[in-house]
N, C-alpha and C. Protein backbone atom coordinates (compact mmCIF):
# COMPACT_ATOMS: atom_id res chain seq x y z
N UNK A 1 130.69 107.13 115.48
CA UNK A 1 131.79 107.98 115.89
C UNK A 1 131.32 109.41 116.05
N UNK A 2 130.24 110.11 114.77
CA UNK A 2 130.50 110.98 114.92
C UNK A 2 129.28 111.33 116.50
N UNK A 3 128.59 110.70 117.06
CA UNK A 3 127.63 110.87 118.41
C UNK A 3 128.57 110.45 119.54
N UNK A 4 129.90 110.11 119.80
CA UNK A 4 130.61 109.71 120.65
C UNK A 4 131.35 111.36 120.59
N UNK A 5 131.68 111.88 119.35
CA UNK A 5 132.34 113.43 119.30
C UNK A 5 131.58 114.15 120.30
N UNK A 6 129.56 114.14 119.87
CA UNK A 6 128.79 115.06 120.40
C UNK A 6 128.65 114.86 121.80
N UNK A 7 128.79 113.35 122.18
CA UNK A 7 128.52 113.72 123.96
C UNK A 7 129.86 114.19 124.11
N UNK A 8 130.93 114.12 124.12
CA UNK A 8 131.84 114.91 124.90
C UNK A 8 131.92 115.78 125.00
N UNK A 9 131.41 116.74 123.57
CA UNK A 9 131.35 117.70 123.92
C UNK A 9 130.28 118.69 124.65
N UNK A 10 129.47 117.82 124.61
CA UNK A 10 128.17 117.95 126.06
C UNK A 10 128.56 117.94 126.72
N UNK A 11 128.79 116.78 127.33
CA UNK A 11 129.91 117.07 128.73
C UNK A 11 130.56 117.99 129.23
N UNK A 12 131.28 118.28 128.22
CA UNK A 12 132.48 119.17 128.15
C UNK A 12 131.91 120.72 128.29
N UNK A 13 130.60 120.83 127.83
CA UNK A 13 129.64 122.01 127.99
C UNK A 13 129.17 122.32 129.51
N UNK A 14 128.68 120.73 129.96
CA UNK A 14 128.35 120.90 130.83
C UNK A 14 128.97 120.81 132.30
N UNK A 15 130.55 120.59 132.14
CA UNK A 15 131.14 120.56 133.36
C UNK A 15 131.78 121.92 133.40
N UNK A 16 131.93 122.96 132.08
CA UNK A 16 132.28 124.02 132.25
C UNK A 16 130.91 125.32 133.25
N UNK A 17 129.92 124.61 132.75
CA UNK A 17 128.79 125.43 133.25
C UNK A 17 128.69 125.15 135.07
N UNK A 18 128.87 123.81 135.43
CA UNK A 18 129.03 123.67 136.33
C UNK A 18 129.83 123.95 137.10
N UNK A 19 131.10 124.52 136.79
CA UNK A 19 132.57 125.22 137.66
C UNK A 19 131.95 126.53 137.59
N UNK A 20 131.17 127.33 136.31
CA UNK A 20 130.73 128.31 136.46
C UNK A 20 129.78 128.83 137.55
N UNK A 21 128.72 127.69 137.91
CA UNK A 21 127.74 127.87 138.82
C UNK A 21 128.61 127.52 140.47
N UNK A 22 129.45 126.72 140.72
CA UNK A 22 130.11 127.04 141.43
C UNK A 22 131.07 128.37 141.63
N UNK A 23 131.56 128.79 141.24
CA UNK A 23 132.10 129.92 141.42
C UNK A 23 131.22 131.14 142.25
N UNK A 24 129.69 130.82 141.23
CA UNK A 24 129.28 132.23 141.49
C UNK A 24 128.58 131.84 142.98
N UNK A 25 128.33 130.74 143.24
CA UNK A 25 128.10 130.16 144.44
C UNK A 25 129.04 130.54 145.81
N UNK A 26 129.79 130.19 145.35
CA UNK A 26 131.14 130.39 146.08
C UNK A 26 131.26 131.84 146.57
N UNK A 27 130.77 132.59 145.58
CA UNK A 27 131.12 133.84 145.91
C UNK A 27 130.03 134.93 146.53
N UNK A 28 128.82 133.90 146.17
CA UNK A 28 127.36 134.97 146.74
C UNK A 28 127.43 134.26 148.53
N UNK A 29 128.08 133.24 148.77
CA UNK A 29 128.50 132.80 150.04
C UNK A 29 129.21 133.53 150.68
N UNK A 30 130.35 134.07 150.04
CA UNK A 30 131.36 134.70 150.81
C UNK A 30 130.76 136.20 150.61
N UNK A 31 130.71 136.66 150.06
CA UNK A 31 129.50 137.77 150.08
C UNK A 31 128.65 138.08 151.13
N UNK A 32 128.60 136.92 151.15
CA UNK A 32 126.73 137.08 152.31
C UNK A 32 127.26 137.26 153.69
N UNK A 33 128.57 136.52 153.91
CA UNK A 33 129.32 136.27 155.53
C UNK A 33 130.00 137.78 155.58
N UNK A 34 130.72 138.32 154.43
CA UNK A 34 131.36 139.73 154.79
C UNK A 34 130.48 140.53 154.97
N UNK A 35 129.19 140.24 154.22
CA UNK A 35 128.10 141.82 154.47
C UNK A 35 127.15 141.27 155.83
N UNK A 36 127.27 140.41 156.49
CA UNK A 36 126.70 140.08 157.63
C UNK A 36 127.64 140.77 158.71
N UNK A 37 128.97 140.59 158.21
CA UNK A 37 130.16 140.93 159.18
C UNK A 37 130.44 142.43 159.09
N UNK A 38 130.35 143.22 158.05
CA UNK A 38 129.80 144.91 158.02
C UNK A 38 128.87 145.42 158.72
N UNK A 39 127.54 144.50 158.94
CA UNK A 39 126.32 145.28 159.71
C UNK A 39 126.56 145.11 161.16
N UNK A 40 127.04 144.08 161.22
CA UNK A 40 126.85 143.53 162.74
C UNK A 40 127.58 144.77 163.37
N UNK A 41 129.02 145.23 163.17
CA UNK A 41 130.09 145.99 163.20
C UNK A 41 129.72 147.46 163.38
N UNK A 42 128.80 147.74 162.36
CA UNK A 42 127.95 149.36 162.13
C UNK A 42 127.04 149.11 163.26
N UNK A 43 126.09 147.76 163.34
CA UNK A 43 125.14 148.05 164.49
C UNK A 43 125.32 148.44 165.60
N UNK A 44 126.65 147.86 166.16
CA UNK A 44 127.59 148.30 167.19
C UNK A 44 128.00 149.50 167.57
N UNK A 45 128.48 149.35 166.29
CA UNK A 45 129.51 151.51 166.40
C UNK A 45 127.84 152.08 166.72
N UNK A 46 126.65 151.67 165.99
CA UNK A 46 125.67 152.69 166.44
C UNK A 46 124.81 152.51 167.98
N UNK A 47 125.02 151.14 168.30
CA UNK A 47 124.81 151.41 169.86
C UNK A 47 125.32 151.99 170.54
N UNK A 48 126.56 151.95 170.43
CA UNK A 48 127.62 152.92 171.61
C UNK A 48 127.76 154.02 171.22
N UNK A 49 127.49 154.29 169.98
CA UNK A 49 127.57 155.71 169.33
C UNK A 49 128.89 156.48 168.98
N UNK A 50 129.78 155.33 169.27
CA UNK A 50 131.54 155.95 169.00
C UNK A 50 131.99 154.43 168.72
N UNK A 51 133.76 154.62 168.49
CA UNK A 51 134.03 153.36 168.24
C UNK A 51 135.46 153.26 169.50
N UNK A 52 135.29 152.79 170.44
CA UNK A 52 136.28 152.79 171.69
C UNK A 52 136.25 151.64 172.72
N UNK A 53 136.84 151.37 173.28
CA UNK A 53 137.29 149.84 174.11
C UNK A 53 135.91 149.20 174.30
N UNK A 54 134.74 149.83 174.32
CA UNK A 54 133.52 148.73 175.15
C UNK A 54 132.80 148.07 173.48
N UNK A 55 133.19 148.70 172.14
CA UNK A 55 132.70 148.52 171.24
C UNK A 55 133.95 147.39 170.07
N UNK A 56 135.16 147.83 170.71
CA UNK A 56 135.53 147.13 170.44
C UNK A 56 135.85 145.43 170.91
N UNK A 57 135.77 145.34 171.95
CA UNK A 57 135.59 144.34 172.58
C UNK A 57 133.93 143.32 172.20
N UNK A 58 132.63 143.88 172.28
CA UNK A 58 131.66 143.58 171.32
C UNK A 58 132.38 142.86 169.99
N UNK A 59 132.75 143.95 169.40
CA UNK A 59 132.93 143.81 167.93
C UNK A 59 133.57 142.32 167.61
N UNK A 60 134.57 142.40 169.19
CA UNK A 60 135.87 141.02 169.00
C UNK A 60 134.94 140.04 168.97
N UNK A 61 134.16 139.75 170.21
CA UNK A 61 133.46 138.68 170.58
C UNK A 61 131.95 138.09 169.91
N UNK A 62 131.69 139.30 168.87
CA UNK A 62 130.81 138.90 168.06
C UNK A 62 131.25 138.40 166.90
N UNK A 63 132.35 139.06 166.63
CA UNK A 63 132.90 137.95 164.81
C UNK A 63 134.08 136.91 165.24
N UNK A 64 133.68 136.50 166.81
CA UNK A 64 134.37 135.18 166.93
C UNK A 64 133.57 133.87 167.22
N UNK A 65 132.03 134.70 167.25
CA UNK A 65 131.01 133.61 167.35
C UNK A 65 130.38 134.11 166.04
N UNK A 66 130.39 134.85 165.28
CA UNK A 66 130.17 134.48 163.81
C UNK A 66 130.85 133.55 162.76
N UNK A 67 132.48 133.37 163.59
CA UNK A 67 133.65 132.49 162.75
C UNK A 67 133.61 133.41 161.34
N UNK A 68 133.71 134.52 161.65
CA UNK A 68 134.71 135.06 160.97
C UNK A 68 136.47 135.09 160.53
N UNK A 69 136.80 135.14 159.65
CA UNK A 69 138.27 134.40 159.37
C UNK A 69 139.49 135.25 160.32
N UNK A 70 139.84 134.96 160.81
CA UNK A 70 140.72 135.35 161.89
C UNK A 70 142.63 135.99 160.75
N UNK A 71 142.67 137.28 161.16
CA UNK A 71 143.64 138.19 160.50
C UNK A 71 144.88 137.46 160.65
N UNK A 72 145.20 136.52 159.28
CA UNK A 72 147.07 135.88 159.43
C UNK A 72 147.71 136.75 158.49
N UNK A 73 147.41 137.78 157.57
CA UNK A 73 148.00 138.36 156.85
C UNK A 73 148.29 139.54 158.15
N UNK A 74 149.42 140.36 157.76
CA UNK A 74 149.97 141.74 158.49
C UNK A 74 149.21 142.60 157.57
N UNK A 75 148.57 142.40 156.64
CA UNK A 75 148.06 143.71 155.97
C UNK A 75 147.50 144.99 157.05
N UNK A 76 147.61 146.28 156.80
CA UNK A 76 147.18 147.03 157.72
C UNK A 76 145.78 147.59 156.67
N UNK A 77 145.13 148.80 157.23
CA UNK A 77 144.15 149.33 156.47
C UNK A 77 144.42 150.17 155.67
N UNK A 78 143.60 150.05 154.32
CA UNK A 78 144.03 151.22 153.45
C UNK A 78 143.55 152.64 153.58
N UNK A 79 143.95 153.29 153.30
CA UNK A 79 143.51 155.04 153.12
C UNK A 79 141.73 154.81 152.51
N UNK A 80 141.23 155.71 152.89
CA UNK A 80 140.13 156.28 152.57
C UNK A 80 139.55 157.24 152.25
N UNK A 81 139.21 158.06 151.36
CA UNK A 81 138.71 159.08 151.27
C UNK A 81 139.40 160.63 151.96
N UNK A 82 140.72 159.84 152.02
CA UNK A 82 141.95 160.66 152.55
C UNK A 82 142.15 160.42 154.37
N UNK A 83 141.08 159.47 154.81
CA UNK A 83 141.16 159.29 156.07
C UNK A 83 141.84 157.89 156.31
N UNK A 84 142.98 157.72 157.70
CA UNK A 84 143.46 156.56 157.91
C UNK A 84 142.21 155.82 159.05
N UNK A 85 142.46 154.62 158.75
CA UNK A 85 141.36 153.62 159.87
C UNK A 85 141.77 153.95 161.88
N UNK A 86 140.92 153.56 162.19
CA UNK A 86 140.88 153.51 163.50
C UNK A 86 141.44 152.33 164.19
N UNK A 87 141.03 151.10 163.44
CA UNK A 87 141.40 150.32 163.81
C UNK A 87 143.21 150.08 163.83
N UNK A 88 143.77 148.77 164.58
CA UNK A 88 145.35 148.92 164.70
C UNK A 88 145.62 148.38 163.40
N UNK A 89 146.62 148.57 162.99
CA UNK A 89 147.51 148.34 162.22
C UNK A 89 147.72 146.29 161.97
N UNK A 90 147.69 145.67 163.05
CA UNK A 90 147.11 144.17 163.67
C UNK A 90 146.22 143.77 164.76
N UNK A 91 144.92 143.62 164.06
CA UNK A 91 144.10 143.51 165.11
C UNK A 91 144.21 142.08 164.98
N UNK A 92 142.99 141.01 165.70
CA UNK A 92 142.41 139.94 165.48
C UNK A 92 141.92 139.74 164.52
N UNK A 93 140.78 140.20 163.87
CA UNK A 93 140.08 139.96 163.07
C UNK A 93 140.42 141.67 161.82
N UNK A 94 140.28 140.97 160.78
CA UNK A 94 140.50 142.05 159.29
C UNK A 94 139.57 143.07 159.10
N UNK A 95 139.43 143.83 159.81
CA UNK A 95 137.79 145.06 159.32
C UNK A 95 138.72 146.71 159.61
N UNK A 96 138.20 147.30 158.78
CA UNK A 96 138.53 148.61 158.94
C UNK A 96 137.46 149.50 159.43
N UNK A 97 137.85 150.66 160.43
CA UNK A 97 137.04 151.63 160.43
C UNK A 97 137.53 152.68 160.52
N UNK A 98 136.56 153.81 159.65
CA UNK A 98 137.17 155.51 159.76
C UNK A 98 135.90 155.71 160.59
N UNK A 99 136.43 157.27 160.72
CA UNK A 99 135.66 158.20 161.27
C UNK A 99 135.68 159.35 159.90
N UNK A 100 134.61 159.93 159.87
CA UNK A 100 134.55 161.18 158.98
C UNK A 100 133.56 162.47 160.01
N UNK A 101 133.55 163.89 159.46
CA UNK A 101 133.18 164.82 160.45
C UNK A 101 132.31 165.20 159.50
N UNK A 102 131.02 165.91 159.91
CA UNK A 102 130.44 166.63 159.23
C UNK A 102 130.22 167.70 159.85
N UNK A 103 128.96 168.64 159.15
CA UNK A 103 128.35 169.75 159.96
C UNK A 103 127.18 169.43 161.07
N UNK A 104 126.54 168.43 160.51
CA UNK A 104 125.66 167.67 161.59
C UNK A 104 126.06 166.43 162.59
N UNK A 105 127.34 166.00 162.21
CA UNK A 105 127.90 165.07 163.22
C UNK A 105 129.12 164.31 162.83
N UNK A 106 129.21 163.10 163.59
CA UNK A 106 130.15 162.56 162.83
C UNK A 106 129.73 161.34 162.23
N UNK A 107 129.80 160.08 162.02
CA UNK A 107 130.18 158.85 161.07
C UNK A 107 131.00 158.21 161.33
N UNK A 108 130.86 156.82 160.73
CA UNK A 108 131.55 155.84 160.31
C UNK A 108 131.69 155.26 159.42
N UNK A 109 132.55 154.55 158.64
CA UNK A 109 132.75 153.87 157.58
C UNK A 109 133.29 152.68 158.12
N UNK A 110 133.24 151.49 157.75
CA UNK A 110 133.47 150.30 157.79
C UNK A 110 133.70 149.10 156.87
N UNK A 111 134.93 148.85 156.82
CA UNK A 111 135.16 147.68 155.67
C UNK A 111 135.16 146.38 156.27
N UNK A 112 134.49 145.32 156.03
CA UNK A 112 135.06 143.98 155.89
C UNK A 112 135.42 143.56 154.27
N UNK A 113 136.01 142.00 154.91
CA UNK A 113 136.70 141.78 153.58
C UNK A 113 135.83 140.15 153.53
N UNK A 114 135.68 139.86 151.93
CA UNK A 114 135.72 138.82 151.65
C UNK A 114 136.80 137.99 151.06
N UNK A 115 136.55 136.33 151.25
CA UNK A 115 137.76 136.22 150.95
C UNK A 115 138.02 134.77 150.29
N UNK A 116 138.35 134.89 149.15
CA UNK A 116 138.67 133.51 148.02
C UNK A 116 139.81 132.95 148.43
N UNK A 117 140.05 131.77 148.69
CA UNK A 117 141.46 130.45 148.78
C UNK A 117 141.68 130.11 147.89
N UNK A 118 142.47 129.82 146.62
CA UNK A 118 142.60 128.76 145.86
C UNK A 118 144.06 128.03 146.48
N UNK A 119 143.20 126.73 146.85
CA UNK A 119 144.60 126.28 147.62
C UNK A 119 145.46 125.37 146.79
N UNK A 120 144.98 125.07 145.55
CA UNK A 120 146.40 124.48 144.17
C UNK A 120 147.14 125.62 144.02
N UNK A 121 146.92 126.87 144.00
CA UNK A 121 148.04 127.63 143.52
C UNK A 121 148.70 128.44 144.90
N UNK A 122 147.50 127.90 145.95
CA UNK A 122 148.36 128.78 147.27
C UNK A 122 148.22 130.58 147.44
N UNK A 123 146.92 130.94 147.02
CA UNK A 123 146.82 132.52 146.41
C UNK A 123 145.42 132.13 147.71
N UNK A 124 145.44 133.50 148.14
CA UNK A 124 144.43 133.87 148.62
C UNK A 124 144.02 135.53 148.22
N UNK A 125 142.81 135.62 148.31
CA UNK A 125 142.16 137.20 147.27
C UNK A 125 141.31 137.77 148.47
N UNK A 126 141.24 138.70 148.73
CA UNK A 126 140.40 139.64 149.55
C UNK A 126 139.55 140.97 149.03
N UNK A 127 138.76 141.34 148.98
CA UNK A 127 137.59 142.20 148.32
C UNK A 127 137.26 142.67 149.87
N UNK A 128 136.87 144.50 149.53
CA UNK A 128 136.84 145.01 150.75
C UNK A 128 134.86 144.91 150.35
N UNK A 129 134.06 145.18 151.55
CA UNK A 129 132.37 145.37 151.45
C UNK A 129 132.51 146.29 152.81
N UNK A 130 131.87 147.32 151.93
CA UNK A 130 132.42 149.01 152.75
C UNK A 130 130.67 149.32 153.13
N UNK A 131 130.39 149.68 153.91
CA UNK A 131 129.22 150.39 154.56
C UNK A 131 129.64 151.41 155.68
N UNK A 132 128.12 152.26 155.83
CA UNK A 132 128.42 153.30 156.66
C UNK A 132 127.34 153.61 157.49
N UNK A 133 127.67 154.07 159.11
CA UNK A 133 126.66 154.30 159.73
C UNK A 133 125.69 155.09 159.73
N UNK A 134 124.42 155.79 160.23
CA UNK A 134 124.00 156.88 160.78
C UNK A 134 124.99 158.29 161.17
N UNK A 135 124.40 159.38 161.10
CA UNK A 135 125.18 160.37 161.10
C UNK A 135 124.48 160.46 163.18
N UNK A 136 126.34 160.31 164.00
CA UNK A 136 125.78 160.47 165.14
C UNK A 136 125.67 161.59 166.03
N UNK A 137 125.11 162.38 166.78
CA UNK A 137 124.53 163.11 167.71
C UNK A 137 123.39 164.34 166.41
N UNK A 138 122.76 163.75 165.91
CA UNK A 138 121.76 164.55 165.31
C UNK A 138 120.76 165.42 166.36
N UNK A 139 120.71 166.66 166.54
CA UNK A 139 119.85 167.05 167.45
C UNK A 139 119.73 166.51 168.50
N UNK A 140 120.92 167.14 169.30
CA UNK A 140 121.27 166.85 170.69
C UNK A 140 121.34 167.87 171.26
């Protein structure tokens, strides 16, 4: 009896460790797709060097062949650093961008979001992954 106690609770050790290693799985995945979906976005704003119809259109057609998760929430963008986003209020796809000014130029900031389902309780979670471009017209 008492070695029938100890495997269960082996078991019981080891299926907790295993939801654990899933999780973090789960999440260095979704991780990896939002910070793929930040650069691609910055690489952009820094080809065109602004963020306006020929970059946004790029932007569309690249995180729709990345299968990036397509925007069903109305959420709009949050404030930043006291700056509102560029992007609309409902786009296609969930990413934010500011503009900021400096003395040497201007910038971008850029959020994507990652994003957890738990579909027993019907909750979905979003985490912003914020990066920023090059400072643009440096010595022009």
């Amino acid at each position: 009896m008492k070695e029938s106690i100890a495997n269960a609770y082996i078991l019981n050790l080891v299926i907790v460790f295993v939801v654990i290693f899933i999780f973090f799985f789960a999440g260095s995945l979704t991780y990896s797709k939002a910070f793929k979906v930040k650069n691609r976005i910055v690489d952009i704003i820094e080809k065109y060097e602004t963020y306006d119809s020929k970059a946004i259109e790029e932007i569309t057609a690249s995180l729709s062949e990345m299968g990036y998760r397509v925007n069903t929430s109305n959420k709009g963008c949050p404030e930043r650093n006291g700056k509102t986003s560029l992007t609309a209020t409902v786009n296609a796809y969930r990413y934010c961008v500011y503009e900021y000014s400096t003395t040497k130029g201007k910038y971008y900031g850029v959020a994507a979001y990652m994003y957890f389902d738990f579909p027993i309780i019907g909750q979905s979670v979003e985490f912003p992954v914020y990066g920023e471009t090059k400072i643009m017209g440096i010595l022009r």
